[in-house]
N, C-alpha and C. Protein backbone atom coordinates (compact mmCIF):
# COMPACT_ATOMS: atom_id res chain seq x y z
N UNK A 1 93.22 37.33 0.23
CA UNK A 1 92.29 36.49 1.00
C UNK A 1 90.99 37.24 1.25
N UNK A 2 91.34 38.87 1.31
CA UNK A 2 89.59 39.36 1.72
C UNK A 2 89.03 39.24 1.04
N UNK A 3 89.95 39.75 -0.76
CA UNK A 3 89.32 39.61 -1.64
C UNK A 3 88.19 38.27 -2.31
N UNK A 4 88.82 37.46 -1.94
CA UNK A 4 88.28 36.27 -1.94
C UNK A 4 86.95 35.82 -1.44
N UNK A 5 87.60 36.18 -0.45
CA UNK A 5 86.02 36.12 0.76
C UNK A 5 85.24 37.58 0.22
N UNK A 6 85.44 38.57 0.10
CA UNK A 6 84.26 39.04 0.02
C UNK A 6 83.73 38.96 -1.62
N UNK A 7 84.33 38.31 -2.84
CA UNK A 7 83.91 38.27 -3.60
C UNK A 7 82.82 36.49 -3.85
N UNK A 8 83.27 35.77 -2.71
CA UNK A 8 82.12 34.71 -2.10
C UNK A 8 80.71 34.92 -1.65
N UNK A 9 80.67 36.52 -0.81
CA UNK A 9 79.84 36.91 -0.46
C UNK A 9 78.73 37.38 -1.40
N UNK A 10 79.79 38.03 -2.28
CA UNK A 10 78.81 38.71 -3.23
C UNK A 10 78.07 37.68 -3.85
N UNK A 11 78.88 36.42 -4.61
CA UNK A 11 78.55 35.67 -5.20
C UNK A 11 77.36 34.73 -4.58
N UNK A 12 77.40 34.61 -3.44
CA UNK A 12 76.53 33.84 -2.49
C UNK A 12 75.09 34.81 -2.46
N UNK A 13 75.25 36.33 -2.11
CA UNK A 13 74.02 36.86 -2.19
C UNK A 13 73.53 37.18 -3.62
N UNK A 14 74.15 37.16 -4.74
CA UNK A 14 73.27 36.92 -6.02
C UNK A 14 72.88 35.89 -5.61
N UNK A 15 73.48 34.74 -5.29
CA UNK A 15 72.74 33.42 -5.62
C UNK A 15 71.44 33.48 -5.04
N UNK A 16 71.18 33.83 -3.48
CA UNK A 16 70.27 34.23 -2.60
C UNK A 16 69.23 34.50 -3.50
N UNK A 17 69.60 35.98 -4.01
CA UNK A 17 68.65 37.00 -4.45
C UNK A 17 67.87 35.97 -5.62
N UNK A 18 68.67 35.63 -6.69
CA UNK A 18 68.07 34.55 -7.59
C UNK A 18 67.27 33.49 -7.04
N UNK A 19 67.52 33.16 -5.81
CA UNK A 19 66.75 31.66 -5.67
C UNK A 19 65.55 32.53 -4.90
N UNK A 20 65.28 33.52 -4.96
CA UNK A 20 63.74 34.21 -4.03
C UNK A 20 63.53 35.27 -5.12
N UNK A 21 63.69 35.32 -6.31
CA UNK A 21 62.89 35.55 -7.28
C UNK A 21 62.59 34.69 -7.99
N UNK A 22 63.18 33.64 -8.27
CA UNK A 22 62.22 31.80 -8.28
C UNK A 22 61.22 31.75 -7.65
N UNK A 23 61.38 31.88 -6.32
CA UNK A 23 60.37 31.24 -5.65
C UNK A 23 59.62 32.26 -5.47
N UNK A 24 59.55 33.70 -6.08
CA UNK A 24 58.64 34.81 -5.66
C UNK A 24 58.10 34.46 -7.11
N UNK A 25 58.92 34.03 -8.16
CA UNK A 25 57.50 34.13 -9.20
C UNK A 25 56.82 33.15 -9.68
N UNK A 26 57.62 31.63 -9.08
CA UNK A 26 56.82 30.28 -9.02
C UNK A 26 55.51 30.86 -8.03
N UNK A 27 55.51 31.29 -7.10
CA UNK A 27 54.58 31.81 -5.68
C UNK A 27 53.55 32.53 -6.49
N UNK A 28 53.63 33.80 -7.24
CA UNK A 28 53.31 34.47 -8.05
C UNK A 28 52.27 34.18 -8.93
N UNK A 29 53.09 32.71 -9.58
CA UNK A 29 52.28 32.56 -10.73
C UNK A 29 51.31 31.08 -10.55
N UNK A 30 51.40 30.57 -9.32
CA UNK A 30 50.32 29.63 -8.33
C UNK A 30 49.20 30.78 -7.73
N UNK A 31 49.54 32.06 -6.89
CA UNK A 31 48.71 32.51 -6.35
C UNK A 31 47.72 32.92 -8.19
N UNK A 32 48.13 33.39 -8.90
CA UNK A 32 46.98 33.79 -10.26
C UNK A 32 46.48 32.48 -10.93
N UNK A 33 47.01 31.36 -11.16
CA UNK A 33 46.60 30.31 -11.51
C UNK A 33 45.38 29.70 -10.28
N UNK A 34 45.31 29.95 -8.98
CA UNK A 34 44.18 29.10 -8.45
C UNK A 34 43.57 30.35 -7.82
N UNK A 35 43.53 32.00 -8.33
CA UNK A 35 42.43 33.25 -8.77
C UNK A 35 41.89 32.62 -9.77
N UNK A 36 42.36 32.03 -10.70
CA UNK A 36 41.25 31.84 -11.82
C UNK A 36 40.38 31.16 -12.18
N UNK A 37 40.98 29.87 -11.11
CA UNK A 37 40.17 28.85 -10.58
C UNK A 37 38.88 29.02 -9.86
N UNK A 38 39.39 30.13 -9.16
CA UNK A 38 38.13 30.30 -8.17
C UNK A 38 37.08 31.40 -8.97
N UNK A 39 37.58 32.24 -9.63
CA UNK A 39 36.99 33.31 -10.36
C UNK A 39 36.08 31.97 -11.38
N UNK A 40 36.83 31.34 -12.41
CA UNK A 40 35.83 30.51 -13.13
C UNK A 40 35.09 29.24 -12.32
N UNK A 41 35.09 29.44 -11.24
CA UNK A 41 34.73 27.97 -10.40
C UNK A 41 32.92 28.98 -10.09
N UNK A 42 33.53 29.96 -9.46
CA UNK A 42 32.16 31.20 -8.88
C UNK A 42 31.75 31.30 -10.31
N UNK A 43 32.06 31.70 -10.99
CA UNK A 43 31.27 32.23 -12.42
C UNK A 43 30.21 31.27 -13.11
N UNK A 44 31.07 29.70 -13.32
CA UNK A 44 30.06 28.63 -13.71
C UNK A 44 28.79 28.71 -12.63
N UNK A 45 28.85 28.99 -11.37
CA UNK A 45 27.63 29.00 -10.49
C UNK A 45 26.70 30.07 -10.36
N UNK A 46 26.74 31.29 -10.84
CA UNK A 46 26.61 32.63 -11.17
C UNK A 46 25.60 31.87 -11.70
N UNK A 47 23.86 32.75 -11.91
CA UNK A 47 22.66 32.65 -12.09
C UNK A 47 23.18 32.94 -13.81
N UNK A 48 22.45 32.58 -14.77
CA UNK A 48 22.24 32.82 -16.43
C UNK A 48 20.97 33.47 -16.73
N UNK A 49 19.79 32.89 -16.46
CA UNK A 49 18.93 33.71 -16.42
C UNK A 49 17.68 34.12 -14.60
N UNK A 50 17.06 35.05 -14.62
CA UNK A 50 16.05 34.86 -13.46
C UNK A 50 14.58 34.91 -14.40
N UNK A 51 13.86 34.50 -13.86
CA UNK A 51 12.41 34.49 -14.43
C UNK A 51 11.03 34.78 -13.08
N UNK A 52 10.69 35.97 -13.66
CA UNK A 52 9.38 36.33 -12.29
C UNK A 52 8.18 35.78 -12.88
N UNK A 53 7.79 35.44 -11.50
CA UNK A 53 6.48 35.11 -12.21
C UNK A 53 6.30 33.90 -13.88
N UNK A 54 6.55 32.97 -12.94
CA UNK A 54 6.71 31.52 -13.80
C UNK A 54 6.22 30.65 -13.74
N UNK A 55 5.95 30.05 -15.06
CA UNK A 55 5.15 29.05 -15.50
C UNK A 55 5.36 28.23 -16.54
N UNK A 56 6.03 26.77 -15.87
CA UNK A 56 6.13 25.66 -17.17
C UNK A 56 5.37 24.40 -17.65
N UNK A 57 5.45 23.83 -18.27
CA UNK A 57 4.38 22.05 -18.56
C UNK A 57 5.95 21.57 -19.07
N UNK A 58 5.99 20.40 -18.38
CA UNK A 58 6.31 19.38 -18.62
C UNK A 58 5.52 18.14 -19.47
N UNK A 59 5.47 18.19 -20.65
CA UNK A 59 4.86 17.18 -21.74
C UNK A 59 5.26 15.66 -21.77
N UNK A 60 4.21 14.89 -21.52
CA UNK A 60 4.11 13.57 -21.48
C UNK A 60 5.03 13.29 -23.33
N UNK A 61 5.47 11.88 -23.37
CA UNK A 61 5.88 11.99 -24.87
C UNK A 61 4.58 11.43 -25.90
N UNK A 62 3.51 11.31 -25.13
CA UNK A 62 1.87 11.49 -26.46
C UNK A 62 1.28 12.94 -26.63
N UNK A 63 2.17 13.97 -25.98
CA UNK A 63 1.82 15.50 -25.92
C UNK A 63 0.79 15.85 -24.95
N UNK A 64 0.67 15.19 -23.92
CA UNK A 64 -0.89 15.54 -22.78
C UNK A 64 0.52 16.16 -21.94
N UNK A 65 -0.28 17.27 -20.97
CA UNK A 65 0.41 17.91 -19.80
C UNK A 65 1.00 16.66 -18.74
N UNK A 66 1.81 16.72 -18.56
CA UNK A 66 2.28 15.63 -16.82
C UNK A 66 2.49 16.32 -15.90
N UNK A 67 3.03 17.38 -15.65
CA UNK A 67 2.58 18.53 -14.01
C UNK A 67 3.24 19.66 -15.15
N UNK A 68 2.66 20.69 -14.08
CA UNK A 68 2.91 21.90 -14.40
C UNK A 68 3.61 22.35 -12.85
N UNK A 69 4.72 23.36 -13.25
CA UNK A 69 5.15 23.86 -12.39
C UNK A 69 5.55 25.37 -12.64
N UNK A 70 4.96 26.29 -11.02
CA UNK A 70 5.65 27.91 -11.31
C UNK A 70 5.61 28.47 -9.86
N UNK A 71 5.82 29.34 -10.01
CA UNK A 71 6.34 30.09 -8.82
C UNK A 71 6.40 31.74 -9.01
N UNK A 72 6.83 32.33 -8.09
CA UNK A 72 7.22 33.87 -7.99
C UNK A 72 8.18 34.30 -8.35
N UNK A 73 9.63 33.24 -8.23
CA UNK A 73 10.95 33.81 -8.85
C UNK A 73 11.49 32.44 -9.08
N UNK A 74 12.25 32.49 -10.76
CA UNK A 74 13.41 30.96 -10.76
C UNK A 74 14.73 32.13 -11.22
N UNK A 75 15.60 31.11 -10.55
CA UNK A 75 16.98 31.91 -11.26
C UNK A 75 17.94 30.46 -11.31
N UNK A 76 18.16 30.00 -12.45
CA UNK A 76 18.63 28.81 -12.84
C UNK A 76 20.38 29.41 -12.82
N UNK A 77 21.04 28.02 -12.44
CA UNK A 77 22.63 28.10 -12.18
C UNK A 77 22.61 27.27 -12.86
N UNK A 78 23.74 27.22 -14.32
CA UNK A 78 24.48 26.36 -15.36
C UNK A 78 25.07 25.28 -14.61
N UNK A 79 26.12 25.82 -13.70
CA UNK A 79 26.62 24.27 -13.08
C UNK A 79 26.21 25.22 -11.65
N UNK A 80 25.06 23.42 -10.31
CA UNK A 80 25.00 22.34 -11.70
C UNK A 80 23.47 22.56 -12.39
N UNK A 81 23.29 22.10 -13.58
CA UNK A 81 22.08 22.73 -13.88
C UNK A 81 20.57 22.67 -12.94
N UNK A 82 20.67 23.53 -12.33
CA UNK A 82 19.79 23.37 -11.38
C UNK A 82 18.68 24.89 -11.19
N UNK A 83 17.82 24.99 -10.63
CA UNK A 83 16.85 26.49 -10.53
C UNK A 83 16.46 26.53 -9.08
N UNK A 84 16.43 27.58 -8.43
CA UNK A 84 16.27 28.22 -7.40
C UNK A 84 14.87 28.46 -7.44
N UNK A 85 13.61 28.28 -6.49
CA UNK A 85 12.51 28.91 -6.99
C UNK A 85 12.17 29.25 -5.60
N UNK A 86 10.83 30.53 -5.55
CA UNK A 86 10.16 31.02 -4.69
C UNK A 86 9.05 30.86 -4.79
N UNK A 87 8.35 30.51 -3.54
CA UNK A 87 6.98 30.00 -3.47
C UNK A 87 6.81 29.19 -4.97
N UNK A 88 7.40 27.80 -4.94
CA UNK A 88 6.92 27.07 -5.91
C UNK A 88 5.42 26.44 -5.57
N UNK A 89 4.96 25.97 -7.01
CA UNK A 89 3.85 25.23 -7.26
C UNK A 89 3.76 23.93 -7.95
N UNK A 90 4.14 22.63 -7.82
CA UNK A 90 3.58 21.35 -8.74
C UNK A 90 2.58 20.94 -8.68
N UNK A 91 1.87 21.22 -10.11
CA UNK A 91 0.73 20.19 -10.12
C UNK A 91 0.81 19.65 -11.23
N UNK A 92 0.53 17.80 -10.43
CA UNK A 92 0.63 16.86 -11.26
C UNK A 92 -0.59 16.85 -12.56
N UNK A 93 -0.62 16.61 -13.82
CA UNK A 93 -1.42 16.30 -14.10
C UNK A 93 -1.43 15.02 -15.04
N UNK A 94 -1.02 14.36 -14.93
CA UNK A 94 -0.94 13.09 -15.86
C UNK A 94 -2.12 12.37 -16.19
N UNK A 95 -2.69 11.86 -17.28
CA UNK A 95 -3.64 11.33 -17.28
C UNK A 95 -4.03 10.08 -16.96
N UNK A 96 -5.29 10.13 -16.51
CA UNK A 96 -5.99 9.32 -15.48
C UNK A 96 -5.19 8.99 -14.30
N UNK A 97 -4.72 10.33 -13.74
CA UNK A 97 -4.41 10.12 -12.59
C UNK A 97 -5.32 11.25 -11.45
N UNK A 98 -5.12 10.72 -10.47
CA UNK A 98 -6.13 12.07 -9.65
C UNK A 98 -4.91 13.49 -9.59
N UNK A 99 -5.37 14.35 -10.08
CA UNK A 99 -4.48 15.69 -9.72
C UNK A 99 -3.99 16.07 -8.07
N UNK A 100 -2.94 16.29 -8.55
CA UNK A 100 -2.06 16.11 -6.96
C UNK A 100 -1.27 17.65 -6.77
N UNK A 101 -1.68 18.49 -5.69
CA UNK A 101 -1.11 19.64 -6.11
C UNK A 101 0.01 19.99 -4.97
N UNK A 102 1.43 20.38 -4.97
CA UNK A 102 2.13 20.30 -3.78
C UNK A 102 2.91 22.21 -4.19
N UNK A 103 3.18 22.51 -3.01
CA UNK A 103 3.14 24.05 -2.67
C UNK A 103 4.22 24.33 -1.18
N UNK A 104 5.47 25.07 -1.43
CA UNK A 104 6.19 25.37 -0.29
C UNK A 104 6.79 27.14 -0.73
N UNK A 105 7.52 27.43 0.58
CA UNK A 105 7.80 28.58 0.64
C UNK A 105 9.24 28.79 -0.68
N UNK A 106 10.06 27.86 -0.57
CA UNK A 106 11.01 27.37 -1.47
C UNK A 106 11.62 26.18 -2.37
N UNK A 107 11.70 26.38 -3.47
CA UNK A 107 12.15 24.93 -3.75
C UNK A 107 13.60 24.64 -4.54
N UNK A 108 13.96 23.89 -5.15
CA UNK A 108 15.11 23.70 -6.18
C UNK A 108 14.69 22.09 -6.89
N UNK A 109 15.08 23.02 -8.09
CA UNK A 109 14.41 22.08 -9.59
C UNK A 109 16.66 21.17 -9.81
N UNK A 110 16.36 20.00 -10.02
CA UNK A 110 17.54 19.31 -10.29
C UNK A 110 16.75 18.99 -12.48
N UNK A 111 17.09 19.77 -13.11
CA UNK A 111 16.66 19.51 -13.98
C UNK A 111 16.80 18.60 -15.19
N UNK A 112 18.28 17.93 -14.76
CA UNK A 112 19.23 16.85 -15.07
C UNK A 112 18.43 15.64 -14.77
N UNK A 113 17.70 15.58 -13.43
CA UNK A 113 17.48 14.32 -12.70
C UNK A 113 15.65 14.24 -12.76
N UNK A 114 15.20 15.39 -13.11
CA UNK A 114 13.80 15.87 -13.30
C UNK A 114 12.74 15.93 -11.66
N UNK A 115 13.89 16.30 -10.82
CA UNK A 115 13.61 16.16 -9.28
C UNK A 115 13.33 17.32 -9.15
N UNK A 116 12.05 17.60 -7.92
CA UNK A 116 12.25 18.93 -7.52
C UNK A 116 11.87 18.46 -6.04
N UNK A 117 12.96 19.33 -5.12
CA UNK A 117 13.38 19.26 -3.67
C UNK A 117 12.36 20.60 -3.49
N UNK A 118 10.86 20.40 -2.25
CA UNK A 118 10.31 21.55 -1.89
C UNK A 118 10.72 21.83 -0.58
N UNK A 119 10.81 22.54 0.18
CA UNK A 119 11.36 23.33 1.38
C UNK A 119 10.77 24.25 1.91
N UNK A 120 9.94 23.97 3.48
CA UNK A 120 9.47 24.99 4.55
C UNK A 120 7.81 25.20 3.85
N UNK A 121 7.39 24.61 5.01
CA UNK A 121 5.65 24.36 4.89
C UNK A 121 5.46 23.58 3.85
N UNK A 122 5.35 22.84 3.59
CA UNK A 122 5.22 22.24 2.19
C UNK A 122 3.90 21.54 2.22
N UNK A 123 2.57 21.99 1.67
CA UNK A 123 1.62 22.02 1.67
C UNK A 123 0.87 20.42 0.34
N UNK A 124 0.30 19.53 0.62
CA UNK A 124 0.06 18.62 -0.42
C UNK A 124 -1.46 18.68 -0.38
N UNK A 125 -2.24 18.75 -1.81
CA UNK A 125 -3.55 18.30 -1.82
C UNK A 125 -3.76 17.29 -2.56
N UNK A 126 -4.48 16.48 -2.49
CA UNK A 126 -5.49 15.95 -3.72
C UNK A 126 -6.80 15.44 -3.40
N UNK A 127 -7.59 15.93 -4.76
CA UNK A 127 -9.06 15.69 -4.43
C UNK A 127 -9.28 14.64 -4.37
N UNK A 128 -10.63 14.37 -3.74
CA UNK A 128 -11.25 13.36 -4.16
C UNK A 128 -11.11 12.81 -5.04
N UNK A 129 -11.84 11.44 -5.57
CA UNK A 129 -12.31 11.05 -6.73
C UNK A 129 -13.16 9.99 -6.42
N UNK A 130 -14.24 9.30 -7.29
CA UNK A 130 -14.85 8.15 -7.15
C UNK A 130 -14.29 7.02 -7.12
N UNK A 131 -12.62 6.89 -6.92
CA UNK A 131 -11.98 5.79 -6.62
C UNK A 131 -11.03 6.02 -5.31
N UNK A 132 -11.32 7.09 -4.92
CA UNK A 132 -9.72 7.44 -4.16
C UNK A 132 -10.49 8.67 -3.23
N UNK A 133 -10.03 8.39 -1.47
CA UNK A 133 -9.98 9.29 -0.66
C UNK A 133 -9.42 11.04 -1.06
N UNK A 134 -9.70 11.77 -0.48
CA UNK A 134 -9.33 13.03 -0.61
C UNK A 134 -7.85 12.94 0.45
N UNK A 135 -6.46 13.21 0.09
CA UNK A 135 -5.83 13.60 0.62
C UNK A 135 -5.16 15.20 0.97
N UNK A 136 -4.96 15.32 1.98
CA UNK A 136 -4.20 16.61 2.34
C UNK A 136 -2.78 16.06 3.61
N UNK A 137 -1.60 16.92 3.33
CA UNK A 137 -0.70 16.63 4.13
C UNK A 137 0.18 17.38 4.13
N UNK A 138 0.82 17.92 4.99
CA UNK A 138 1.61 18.74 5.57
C UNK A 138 3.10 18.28 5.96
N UNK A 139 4.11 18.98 5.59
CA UNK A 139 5.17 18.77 6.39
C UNK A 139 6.26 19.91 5.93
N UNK A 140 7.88 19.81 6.54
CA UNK A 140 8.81 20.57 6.12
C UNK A 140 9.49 20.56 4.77
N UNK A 141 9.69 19.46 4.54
CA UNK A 141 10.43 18.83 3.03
C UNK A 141 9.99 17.60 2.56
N UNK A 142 9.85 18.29 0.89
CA UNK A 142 9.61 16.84 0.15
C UNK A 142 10.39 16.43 -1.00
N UNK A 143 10.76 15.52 -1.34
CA UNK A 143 10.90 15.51 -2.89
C UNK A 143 10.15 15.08 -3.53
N UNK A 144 10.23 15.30 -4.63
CA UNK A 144 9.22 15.35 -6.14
C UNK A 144 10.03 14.68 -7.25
N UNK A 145 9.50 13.37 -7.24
CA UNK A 145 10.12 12.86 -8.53
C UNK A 145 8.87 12.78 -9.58
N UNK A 146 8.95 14.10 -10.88
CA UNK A 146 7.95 14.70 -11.33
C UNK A 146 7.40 13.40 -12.30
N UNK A 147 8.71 12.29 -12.88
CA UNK A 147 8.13 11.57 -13.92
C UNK A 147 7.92 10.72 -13.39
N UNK A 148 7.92 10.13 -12.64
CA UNK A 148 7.59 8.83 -11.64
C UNK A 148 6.53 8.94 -10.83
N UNK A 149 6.12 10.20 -10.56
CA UNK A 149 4.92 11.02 -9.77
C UNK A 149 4.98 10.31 -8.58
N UNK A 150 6.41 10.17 -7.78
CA UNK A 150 6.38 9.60 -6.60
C UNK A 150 6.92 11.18 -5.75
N UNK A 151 6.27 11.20 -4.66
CA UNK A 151 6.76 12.49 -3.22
C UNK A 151 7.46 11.19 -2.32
N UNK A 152 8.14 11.85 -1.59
CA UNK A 152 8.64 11.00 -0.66
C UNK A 152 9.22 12.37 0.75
N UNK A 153 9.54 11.86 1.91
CA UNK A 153 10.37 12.82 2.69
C UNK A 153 10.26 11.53 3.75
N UNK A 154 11.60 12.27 4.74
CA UNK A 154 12.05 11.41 5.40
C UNK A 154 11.74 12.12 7.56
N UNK A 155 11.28 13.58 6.84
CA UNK A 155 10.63 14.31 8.01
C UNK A 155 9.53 14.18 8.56
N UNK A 156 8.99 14.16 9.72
CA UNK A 156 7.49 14.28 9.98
C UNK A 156 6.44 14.73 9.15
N UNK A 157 5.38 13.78 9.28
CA UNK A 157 4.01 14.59 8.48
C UNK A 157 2.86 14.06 8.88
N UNK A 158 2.22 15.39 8.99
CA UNK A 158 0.31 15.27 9.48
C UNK A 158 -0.24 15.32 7.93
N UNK A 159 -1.35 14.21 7.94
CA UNK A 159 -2.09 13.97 7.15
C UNK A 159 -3.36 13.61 7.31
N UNK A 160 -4.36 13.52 6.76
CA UNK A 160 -5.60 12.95 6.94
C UNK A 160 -6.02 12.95 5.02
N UNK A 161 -6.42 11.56 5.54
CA UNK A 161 -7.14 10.66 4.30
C UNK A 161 -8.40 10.49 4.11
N UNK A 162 -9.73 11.09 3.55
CA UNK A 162 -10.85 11.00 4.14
C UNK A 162 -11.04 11.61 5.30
N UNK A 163 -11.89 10.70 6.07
CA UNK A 163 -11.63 10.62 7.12
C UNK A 163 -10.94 10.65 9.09
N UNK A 164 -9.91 9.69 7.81
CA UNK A 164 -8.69 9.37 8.89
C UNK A 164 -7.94 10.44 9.26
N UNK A 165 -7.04 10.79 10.28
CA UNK A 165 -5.66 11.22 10.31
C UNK A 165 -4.94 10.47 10.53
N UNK A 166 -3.37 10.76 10.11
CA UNK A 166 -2.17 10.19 10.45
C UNK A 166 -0.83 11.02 10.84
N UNK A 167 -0.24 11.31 11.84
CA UNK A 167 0.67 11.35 12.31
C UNK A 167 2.19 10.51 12.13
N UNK A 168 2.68 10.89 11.56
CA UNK A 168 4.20 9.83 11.43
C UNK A 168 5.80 10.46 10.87
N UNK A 169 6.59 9.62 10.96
CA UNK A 169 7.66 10.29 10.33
C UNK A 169 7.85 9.68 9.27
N UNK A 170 8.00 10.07 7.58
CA UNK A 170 8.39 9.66 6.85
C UNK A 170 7.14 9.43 5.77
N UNK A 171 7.27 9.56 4.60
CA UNK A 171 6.36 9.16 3.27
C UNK A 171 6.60 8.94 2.14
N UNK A 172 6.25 7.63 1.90
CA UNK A 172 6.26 7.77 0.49
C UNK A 172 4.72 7.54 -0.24
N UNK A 173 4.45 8.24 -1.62
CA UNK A 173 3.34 8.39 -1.97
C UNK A 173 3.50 8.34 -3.20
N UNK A 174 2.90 7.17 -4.02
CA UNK A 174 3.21 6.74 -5.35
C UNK A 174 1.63 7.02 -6.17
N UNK A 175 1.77 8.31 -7.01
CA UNK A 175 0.29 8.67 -7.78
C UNK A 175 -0.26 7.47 -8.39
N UNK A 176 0.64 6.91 -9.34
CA UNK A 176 0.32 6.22 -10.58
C UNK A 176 -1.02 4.94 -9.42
N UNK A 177 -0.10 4.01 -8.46
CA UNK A 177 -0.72 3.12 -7.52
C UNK A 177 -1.81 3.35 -6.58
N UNK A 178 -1.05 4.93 -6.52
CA UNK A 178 -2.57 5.02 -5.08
C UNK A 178 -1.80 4.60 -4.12
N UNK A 179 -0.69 4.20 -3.87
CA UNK A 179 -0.09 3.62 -2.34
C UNK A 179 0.69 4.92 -1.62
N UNK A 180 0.72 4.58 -0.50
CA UNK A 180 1.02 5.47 0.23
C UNK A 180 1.79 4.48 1.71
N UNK A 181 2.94 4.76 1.54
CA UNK A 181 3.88 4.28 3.09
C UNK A 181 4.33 5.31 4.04
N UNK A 182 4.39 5.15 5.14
CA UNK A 182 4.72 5.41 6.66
C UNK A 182 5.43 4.93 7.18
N UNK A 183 6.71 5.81 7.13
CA UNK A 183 7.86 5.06 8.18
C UNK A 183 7.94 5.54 9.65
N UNK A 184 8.45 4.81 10.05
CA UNK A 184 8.44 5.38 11.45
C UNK A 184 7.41 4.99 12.04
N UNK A 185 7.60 4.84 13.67
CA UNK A 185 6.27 5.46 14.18
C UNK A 185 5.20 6.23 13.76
N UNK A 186 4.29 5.87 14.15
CA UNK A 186 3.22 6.93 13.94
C UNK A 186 2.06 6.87 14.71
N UNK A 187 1.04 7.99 14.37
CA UNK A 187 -0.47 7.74 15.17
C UNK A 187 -1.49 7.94 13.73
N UNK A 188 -2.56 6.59 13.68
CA UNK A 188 -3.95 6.46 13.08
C UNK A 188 -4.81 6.73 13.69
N UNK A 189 -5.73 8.27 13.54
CA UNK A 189 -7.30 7.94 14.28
C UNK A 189 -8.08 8.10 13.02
N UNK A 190 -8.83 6.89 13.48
CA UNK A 190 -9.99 6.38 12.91
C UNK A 190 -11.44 7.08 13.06
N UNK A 191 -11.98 7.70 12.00
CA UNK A 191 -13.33 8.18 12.80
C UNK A 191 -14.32 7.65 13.63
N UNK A 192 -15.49 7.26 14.33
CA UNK A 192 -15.77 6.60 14.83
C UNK A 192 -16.88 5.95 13.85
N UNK A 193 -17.18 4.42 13.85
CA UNK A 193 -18.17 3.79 13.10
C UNK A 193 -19.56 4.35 13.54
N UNK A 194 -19.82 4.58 11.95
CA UNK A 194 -21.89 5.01 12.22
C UNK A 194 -22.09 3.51 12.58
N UNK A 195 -23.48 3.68 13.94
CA UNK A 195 -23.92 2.87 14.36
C UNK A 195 -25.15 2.57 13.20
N UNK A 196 -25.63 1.32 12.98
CA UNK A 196 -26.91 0.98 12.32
C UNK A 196 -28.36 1.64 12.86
N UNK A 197 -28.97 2.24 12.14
CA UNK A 197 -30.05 3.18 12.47
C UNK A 197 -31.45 1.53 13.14
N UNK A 198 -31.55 1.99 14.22
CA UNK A 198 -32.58 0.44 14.81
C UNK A 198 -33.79 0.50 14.20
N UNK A 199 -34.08 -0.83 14.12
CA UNK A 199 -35.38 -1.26 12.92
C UNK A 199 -36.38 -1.15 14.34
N UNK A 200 -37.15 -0.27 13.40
CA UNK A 200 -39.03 -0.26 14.25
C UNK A 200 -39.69 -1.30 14.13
């Protein structure tokens, strides 16, 4: 009878021992299967190239420039294809349009979608022209939809048109039209009207 029983025992702790080296090398071979996951998950996001001091054209398809864009540093990530930039620069140049030049401390190029997201001070000019006010405008973030030559943001922005200033939250600003929307609240001052010089 001891015999019995203790040859149960034995038999019971192989079994033990076998069923937790199962599950130590099922365990085992999950913990290296989702390392590699994460190792090739980080790696696809890992920079491919950096570029200092940069400068590209984006070509209309009749071969004229449509903006140019550069900066101080890009370091493009494969997935998702996207570029990191420092102190970027867009300027639009499409033809017969007024040149539109926009400028922040940081940006990121979506180069899939041909978007570029600018970030912190984000500085906008455009000149004059004999059809069109001089704009300048200021705010935190914009986007840049480069082939559509539309900016838009959904943050506050000081502007002045000519003249005018405007105060408001929100913009959209379409090159090709010349239109320009204001969401939100806002404040218009108007300069004051020249009075008519009085007839002698």
């Amino acid at each position: 009878m001891n015999k019995r029983t203790a040859h149960r025992w034995r038999t019971l702790g192989l079994m033990l021992t076998a069923v937790f080296f199962a599950f130590g090398s099922f365990w085992l071979l999950q913990a290296i299967q989702s390392e590699d996951e994460v190792v090739g998950g980080n790696g696809g996001s890992e920079p491919d190239y950096i570029v200092e001091n940069f400068s590209f054209v984006r070509m209309t398809e009749t071969g004229s420039p449509r903006y140019v864009m550069s900066g101080a540093r890009l370091v493009h990530h494969p997935k998702p294809d996207m570029s990191e930039v420092t102190r970027p620069v867009v300027e639009s140049m499409a033809p017969g349009r007024p040149r539109m030049t926009m400028q922040a401390e940081r940006g990121q190029v979506f180069h899939g979608e041909n978007r570029v997201e600018l970030m912190g001070k984000v500085n906008i000019v455009r000149p004059a022209t004999p059809t069109t006010e001089a704009l300048h405008a200021r705010t935190e973030a914009l986007t840049v939809l480069a082939d559509d030559e539309i900016i838009k943001t959904k943050l506050p922005v000081q502007m002045t048109l000519g003249a005018s200033s405007v105060d408001g939250v929100g913009l959209v600003a379409e090159n090709p039209t010349q239109k320009i929307q204001l969401g939100g609240r806002g404040r218009i001052v108007y300069p004051p009207r020249r009075q008519a010089a009085p007839t002698p």
